[in-house]
Protein backbone atom coordinates (compact mmCIF):
# COMPACT_ATOMS: atom_id res chain seq x y z
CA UNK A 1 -4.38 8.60 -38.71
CA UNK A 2 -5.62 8.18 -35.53
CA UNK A 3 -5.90 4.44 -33.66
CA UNK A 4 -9.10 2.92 -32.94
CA UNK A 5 -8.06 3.56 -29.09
CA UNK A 6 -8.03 7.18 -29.90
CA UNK A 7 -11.27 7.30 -31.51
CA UNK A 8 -12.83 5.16 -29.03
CA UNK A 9 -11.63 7.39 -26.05
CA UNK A 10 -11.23 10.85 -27.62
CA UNK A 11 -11.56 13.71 -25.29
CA UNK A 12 -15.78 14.91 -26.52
CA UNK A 13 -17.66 17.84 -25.90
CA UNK A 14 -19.24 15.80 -23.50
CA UNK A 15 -15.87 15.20 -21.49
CA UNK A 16 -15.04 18.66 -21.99
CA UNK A 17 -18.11 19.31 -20.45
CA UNK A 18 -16.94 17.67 -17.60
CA UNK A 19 -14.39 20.34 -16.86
CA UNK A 20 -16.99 22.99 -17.23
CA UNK A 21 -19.76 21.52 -14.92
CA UNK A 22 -16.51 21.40 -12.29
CA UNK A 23 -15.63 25.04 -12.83
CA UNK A 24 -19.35 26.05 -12.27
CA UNK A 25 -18.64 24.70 -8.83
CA UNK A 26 -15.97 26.50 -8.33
CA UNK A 27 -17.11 29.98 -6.67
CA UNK A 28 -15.79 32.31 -3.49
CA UNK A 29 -17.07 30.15 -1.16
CA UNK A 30 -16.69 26.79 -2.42
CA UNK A 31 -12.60 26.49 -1.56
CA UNK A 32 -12.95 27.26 2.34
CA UNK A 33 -16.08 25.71 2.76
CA UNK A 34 -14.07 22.35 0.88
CA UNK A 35 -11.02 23.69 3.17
CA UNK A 36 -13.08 22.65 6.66
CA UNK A 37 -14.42 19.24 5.04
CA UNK A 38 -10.77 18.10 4.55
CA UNK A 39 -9.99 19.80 8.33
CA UNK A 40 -12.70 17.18 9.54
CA UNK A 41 -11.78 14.68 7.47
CA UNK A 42 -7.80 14.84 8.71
CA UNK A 43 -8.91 15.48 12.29
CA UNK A 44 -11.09 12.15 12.09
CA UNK A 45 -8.16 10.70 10.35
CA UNK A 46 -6.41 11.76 13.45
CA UNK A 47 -8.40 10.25 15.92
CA UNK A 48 -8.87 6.95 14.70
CA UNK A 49 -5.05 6.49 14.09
CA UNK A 50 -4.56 7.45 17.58
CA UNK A 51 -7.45 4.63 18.40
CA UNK A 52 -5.63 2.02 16.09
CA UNK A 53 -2.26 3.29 17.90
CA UNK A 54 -3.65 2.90 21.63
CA UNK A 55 -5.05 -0.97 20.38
CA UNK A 56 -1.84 -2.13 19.07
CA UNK A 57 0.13 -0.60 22.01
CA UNK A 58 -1.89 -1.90 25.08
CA UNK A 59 0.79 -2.89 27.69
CA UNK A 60 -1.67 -5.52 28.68
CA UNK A 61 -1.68 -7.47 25.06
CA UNK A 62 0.56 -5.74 21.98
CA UNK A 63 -1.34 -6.52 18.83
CA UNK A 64 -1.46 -6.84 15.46
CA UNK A 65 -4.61 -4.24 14.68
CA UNK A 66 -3.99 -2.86 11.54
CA UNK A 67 -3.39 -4.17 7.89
CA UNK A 68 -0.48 -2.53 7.39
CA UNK A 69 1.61 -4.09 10.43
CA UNK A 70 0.84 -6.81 8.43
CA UNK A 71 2.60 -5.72 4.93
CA UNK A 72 5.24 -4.08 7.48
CA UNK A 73 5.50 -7.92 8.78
CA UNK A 74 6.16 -10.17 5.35
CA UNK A 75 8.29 -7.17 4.21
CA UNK A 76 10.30 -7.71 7.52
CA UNK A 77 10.88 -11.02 7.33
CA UNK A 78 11.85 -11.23 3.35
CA UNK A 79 14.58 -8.75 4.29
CA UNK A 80 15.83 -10.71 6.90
CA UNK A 81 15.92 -13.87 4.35
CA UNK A 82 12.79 -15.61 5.77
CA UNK A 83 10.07 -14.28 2.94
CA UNK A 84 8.02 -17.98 3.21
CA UNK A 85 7.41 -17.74 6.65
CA UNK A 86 5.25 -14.01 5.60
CA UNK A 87 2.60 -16.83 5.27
CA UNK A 88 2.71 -17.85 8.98
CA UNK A 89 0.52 -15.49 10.76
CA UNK A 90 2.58 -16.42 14.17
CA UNK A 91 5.66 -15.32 12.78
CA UNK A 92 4.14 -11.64 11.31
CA UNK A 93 2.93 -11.71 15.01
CA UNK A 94 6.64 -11.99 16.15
CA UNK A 95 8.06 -9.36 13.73
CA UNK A 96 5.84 -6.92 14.95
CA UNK A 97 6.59 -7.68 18.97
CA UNK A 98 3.06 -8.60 19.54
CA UNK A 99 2.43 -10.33 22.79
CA UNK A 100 -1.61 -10.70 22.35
CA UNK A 101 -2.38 -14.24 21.43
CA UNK A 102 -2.27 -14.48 17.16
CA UNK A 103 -5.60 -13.88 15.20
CA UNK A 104 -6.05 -14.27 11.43
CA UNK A 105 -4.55 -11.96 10.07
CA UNK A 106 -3.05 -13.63 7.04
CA UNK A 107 -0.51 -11.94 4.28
CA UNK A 108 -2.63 -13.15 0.84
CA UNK A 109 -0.30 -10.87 -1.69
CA UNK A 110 1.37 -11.81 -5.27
CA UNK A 111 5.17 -11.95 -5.32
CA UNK A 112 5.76 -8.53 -6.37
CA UNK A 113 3.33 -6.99 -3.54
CA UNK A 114 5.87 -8.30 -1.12
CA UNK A 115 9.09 -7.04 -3.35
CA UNK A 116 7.34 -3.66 -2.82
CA UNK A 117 7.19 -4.16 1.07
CA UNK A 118 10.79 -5.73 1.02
CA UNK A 119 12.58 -2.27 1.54
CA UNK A 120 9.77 -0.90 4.00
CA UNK A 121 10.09 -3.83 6.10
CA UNK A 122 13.97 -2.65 6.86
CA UNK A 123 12.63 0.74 8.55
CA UNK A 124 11.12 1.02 11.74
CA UNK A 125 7.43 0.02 11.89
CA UNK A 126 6.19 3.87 11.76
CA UNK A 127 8.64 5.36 9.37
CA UNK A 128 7.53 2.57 7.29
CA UNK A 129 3.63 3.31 7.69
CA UNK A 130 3.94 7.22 7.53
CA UNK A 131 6.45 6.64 4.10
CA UNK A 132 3.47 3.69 2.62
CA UNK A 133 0.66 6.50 3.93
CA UNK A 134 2.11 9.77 2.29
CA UNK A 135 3.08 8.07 -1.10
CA UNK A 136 -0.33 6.42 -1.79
CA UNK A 137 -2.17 9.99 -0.49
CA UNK A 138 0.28 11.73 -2.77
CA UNK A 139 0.06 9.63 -6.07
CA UNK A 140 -4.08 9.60 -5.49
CA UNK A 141 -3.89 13.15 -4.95
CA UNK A 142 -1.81 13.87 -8.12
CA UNK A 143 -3.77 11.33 -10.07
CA UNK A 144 -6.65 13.32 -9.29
CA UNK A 145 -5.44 16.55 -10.72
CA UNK A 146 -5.58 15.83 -14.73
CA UNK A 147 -9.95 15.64 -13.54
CA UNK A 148 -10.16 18.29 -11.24
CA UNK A 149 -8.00 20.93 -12.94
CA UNK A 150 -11.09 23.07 -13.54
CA UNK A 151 -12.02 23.59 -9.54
CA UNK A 152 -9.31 23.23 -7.29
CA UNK A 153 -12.15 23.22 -4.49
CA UNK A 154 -12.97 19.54 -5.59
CA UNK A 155 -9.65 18.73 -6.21
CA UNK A 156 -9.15 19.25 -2.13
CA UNK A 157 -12.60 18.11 -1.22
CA UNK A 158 -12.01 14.76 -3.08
CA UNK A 159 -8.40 14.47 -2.56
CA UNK A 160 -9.27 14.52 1.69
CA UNK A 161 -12.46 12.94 1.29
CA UNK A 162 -14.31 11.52 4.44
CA UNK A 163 -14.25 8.25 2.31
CA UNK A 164 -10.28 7.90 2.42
CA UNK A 165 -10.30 7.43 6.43
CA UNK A 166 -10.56 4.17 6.43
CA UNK A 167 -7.79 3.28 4.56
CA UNK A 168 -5.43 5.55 5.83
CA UNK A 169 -6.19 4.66 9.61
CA UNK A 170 -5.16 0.74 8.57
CA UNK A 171 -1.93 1.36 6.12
CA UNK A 172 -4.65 -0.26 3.69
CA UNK A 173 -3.13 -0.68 -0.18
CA UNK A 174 -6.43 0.86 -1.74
CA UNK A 175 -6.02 4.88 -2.00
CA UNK A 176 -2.50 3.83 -3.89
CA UNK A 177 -4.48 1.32 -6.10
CA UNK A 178 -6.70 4.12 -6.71
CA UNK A 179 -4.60 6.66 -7.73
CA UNK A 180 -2.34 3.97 -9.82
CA UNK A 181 -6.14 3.22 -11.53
CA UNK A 182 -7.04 7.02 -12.22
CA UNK A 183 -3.44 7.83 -13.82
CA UNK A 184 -3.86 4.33 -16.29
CA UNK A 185 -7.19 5.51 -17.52
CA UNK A 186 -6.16 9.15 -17.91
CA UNK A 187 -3.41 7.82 -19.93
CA UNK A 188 -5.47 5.47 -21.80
CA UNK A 189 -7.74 8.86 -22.57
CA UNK A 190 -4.52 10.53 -23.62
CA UNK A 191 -3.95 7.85 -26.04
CA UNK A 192 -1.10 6.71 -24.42
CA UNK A 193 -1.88 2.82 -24.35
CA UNK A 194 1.55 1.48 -23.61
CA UNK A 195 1.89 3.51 -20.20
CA UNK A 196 -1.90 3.09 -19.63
CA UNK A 197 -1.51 -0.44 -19.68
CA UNK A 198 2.09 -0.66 -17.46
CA UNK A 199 0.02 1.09 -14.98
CA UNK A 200 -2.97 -1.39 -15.04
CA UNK A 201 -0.36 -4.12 -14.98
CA UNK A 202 0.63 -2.43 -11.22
CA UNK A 203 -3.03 -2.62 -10.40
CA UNK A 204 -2.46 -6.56 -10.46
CA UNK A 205 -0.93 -6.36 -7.36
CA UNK A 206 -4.59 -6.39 -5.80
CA UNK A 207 -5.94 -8.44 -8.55
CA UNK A 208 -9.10 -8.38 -6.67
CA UNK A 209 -9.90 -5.21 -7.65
CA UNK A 210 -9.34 -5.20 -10.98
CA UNK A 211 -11.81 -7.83 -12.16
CA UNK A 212 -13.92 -5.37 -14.46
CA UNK A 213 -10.71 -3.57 -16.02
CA UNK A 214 -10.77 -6.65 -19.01
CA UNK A 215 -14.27 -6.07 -19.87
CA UNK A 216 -13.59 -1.97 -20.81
CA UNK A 217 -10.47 -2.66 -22.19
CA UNK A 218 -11.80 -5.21 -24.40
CA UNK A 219 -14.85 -3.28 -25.39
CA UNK A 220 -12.98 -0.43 -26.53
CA UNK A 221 -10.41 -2.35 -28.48
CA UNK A 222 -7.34 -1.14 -26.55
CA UNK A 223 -4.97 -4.52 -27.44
CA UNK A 224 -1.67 -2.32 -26.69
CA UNK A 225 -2.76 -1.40 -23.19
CA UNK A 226 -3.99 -4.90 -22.91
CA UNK A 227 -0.67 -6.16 -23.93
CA UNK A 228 1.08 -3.89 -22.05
CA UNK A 229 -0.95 -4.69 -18.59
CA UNK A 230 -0.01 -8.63 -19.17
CA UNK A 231 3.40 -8.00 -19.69
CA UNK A 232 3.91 -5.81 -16.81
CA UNK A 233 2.32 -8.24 -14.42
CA UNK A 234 4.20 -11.21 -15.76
CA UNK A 235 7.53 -9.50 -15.64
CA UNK A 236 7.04 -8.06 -11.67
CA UNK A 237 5.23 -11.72 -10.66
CA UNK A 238 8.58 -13.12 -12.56
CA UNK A 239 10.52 -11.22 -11.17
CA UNK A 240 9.87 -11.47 -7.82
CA UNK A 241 9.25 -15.06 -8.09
CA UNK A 242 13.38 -15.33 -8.93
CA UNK A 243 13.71 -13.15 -5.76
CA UNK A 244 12.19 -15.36 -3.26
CA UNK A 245 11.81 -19.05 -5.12
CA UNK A 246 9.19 -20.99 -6.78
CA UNK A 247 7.53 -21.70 -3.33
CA UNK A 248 6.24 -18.86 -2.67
CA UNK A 249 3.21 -19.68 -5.24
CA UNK A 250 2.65 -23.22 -3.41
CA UNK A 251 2.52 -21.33 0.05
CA UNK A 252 -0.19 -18.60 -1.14
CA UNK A 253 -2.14 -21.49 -2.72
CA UNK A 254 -2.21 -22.77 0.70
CA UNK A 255 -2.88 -19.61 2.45
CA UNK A 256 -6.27 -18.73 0.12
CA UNK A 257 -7.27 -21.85 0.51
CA UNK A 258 -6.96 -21.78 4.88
CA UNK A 259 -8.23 -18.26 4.26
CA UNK A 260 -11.78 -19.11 2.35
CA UNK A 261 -12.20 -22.23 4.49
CA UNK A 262 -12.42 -19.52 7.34
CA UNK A 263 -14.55 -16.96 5.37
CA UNK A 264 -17.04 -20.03 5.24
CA UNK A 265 -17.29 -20.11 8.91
CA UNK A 266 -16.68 -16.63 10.13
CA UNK A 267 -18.54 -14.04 7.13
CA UNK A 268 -21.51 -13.26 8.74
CA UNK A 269 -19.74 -12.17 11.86
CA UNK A 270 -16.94 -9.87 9.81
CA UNK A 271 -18.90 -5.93 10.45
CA UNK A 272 -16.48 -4.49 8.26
CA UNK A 273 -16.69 -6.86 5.22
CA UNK A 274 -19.16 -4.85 2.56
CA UNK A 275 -19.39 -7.40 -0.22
CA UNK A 276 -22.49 -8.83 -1.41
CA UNK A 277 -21.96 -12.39 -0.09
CA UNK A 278 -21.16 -10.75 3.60
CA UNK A 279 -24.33 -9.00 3.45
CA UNK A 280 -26.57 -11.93 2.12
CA UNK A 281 -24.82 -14.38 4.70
CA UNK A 282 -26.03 -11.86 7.54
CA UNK A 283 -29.46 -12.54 5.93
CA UNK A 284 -29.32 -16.24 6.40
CA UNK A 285 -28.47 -17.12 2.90
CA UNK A 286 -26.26 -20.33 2.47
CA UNK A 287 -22.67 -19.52 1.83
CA UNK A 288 -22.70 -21.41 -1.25
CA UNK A 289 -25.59 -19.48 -2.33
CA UNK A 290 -24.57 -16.20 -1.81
CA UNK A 291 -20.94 -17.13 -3.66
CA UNK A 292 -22.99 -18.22 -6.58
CA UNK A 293 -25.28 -15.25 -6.91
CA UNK A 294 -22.24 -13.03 -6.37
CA UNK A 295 -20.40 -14.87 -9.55
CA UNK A 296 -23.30 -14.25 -11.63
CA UNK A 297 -23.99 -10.12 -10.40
CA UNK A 298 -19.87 -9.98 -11.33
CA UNK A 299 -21.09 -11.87 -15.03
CA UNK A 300 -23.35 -9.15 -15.94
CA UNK A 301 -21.90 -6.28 -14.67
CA UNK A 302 -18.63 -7.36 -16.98
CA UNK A 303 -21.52 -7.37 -19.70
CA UNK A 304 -22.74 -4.19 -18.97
CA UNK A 305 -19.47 -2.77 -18.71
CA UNK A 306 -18.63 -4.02 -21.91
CA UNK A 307 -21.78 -2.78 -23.27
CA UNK A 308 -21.11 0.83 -21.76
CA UNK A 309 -17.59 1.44 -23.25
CA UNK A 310 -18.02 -0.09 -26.59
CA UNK A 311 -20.59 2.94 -26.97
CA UNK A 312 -19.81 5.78 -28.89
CA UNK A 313 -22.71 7.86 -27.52
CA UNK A 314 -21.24 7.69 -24.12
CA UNK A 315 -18.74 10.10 -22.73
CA UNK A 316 -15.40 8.96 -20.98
CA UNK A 317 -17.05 10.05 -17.85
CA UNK A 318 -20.32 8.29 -16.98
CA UNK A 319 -18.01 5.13 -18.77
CA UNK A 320 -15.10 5.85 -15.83
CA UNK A 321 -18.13 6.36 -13.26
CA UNK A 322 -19.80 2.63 -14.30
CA UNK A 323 -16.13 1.14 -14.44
CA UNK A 324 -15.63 2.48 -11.09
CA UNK A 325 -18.83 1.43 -9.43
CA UNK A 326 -19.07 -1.97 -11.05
CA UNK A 327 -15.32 -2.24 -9.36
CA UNK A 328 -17.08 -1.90 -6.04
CA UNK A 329 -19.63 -4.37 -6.97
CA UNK A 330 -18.03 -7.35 -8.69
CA UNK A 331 -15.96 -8.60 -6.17
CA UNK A 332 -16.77 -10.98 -3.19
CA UNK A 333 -14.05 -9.91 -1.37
CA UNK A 334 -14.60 -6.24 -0.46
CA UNK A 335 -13.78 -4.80 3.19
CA UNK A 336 -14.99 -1.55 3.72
CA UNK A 337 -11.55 0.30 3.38
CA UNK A 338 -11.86 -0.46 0.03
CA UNK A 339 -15.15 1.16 -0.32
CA UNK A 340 -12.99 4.68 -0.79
CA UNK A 341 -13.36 3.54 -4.33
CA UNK A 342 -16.57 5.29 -4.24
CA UNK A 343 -14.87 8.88 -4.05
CA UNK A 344 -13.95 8.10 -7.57
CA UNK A 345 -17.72 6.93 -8.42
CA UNK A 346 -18.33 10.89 -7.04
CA UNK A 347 -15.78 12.47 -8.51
CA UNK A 348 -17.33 11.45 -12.59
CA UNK A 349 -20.68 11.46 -11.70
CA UNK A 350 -19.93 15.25 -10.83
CA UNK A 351 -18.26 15.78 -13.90
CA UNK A 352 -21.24 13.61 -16.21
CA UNK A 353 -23.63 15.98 -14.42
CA UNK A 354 -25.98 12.97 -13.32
CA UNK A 355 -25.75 14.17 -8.89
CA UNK A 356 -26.11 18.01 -9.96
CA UNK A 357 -29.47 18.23 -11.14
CA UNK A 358 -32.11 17.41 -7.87
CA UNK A 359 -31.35 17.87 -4.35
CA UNK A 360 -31.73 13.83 -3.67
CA UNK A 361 -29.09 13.17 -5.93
CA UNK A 362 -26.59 15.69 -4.45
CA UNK A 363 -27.69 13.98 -1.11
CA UNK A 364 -26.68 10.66 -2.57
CA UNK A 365 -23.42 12.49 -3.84
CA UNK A 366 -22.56 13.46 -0.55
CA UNK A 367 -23.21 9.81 1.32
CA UNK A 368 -20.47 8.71 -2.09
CA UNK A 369 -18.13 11.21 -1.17
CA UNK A 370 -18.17 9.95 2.48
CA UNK A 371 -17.90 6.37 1.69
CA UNK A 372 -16.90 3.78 4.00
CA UNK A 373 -16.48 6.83 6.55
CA UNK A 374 -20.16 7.20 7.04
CA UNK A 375 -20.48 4.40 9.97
CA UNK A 376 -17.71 6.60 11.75
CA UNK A 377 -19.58 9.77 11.38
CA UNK A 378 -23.49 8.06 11.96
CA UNK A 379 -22.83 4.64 13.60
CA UNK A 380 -26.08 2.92 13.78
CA UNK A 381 -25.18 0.02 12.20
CA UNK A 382 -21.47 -1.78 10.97
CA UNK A 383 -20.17 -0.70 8.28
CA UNK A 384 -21.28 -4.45 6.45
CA UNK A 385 -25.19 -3.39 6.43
CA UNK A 386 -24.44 0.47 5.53
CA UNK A 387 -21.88 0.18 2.81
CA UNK A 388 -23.83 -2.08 0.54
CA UNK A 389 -26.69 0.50 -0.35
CA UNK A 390 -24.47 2.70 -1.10
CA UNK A 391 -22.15 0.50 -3.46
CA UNK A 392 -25.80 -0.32 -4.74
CA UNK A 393 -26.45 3.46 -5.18
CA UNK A 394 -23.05 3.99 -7.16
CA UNK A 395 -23.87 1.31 -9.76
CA UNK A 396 -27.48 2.63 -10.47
CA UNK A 397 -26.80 6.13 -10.20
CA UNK A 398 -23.44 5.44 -12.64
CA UNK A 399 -25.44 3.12 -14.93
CA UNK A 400 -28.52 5.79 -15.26
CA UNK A 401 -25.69 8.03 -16.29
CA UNK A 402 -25.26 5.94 -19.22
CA UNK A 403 -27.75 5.13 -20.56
CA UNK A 404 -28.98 8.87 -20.16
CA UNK A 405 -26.56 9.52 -22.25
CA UNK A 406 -27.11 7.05 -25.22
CA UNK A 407 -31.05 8.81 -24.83
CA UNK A 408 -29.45 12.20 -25.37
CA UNK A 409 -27.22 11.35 -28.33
């Protein structure tokens, strides 16, 4: 007999369909043409590496200009026996040689986040970044093969998507928290809850992604993966906590809490912070305000989430393309690197055939597959006024999916 998880997520002929709606995609053309796309995409990868390179190296002021000198940073100092000073940004400054005077750039990670950096942080800075870089392109890759094994052409046109730029030019930990995300819920498909729910567990270690996760879980009844995503995080936080002491928790209390004080003051000036609060603060809207209405949008898209996978009439796509979306949506704090998520949103809106049927939804398929790379490729305005519509666009095109589908059944 089959468990309710299995029921729930069973591969249907509308999933299957998925495959087949991919495959009709697939033609002579399609793999060169998706051959140049990734050529632009890893030539534009190029150049603003080179630009993030040229920043940090200025003889005139060494800085600290991208996220992952950071990581590189705490992981150096825990492995030289100092992993509570990670939390003081003048000492990150110091690990990385920076002579520029320190800005805030603040290490805000769990325990286990910085027992992952621990052995990077022996290496030399860019062994460390091009060894962090490869393995999150290469599990996101792979994790994207189990959806794109019927067109290989999408497989490389999503894999080296404009949208992944971003967070490959700052050593960002999204594109690995994506591919750790796709793997879980192909597992979870597989009915394999126990190693769908270790992986989700891994996803805690950017908890602030993972906020809509519960609600499908829950919805579908899926108590082992549940189990098995609380246990995981308990036993690497644990762990970890053992490594480097029971401080460590006191000192990231204090750091979130010197981190949202200066979100209060400096939100409407951050261009490349895409949440919802950033872009109503631009607008004028109280702080407090915009926090509130945030925490309320994150309330009912948990609801709708919930609703959305605890129907049978929908298919494991449009429900991965709303959890997916909603993921962009629900959280306050959402810099535009992170905004690669919407790749994903592409990818099973593709396969639920909602973007292949009018010419203004392939359009808006194409702005998703570009992402948070579109203010690179049309820059008239920062990326925290152009990424919101398009987070906006996910959620409504992903949602219209759904319920398109209960219509159908």
């Amino acid at each position: 007999m089959r468990s309710k998880t299995q029921r729930t997520m069973a591969v249907t002929s509308a999933d299957q369909a998925g495959d087949h709606r991919l495959r009709g995609l697939q033609t002579r053309r399609s793999f060169p043409i998706a051959m140049i796309a990734a050529s632009v995409t890893l030539f534009m990868l190029a150049r603003q590496i080179t630009g993030e390179i040229s920043d940090m190296l200025d003889p005139g002021c060494i800085d600290v200009s991208v996220d992952f000198a950071v990581f590189w940073g705490a992981g150096h100092l825990a492995a030289m026996g100092e992993p509570l000073a990670a939390f003081s940004v003048n000492r990150i400054y110091e690990a990385n040689d920076a002579t520029c005077p320190p800005d805030w750039f603040p290490f805000l990670h769990p325990p286990a986040f910085l027992a992952l950096m621990t052995p990077l942080g022996v290496l030399p800075f860019p062994v460390a970044w091009i060894i962090f870089s490869g393995v999150s392109f290469a599990v996101y890759a792979a994790a994207l093969g189990p959806f794109c094994k019927a067109s290989p052409s999408a497989w490389v046109a999503l894999a080296c998507a404009p949208a992944v730029i971003p967070v490959l030019a700052v050593g960002q930990f999204t594109l690995l928290w994506a591919g750790v995300f796709l793997a879980a819920f192909a597992a979870l498909r597989a009915d394999r809850p126990w190693s769908a729910g270790i992986l989700i567990g891994v996803l805690t270690l950017k908890p602030t992604l993972g906020l809509m996760i519960p609600a499908a879980l829950i919805a579908i009844g899926a108590w082992r993966a549940t189990a098995g995503a609380a246990m995981t995080s308990v036993i690497l936080n644990v762990a970890a906590t053992l490594i480097y002491g029971p401080a460590y928790w006191t000192n990231l209390v204090d750091i979130y809490t010197q981190h949202a004080a200066r979100l209060e003051e400096t939100l409407p000036l951050l261009d490349l912070m895409t949440s919802i609060p950033a872009l109503l603060t631009r607008l004028g809207i109280s702080y407090e305000t915009a926090v509130t209405l945030q925490w309320g949008l994150s309330a009912l898209l948990a609801g709708a989430v919930f609703v959305i996978w605890r129907s049978k009439e929908i298919g494991f796509d449009a429900k991965m393309a709303a959890l997916a979306a909603a993921t962009c949506l629900a959280t306050p704090y959402f810099w535009h690197y992170d905004a690669g998520l919407l790749a994903v949103v592409a990818l099973f809106l593709l396969r639920s055939d909602k973007v292949l049927g009018t010419p203004l939804t392939m359009v808006a398929a194409v702005l998703l597959w570009m992402g948070p790379a579109l203010p690179i490729f049309v820059p008239v305005a920062p990326a925290a006024v152009m990424i919101p519509p398009l987070i906006g666009m996910a959620v409504i095109l992903s949602f219209a999916s759904a319920v398109q589908r209960v219509k159908t059944a």
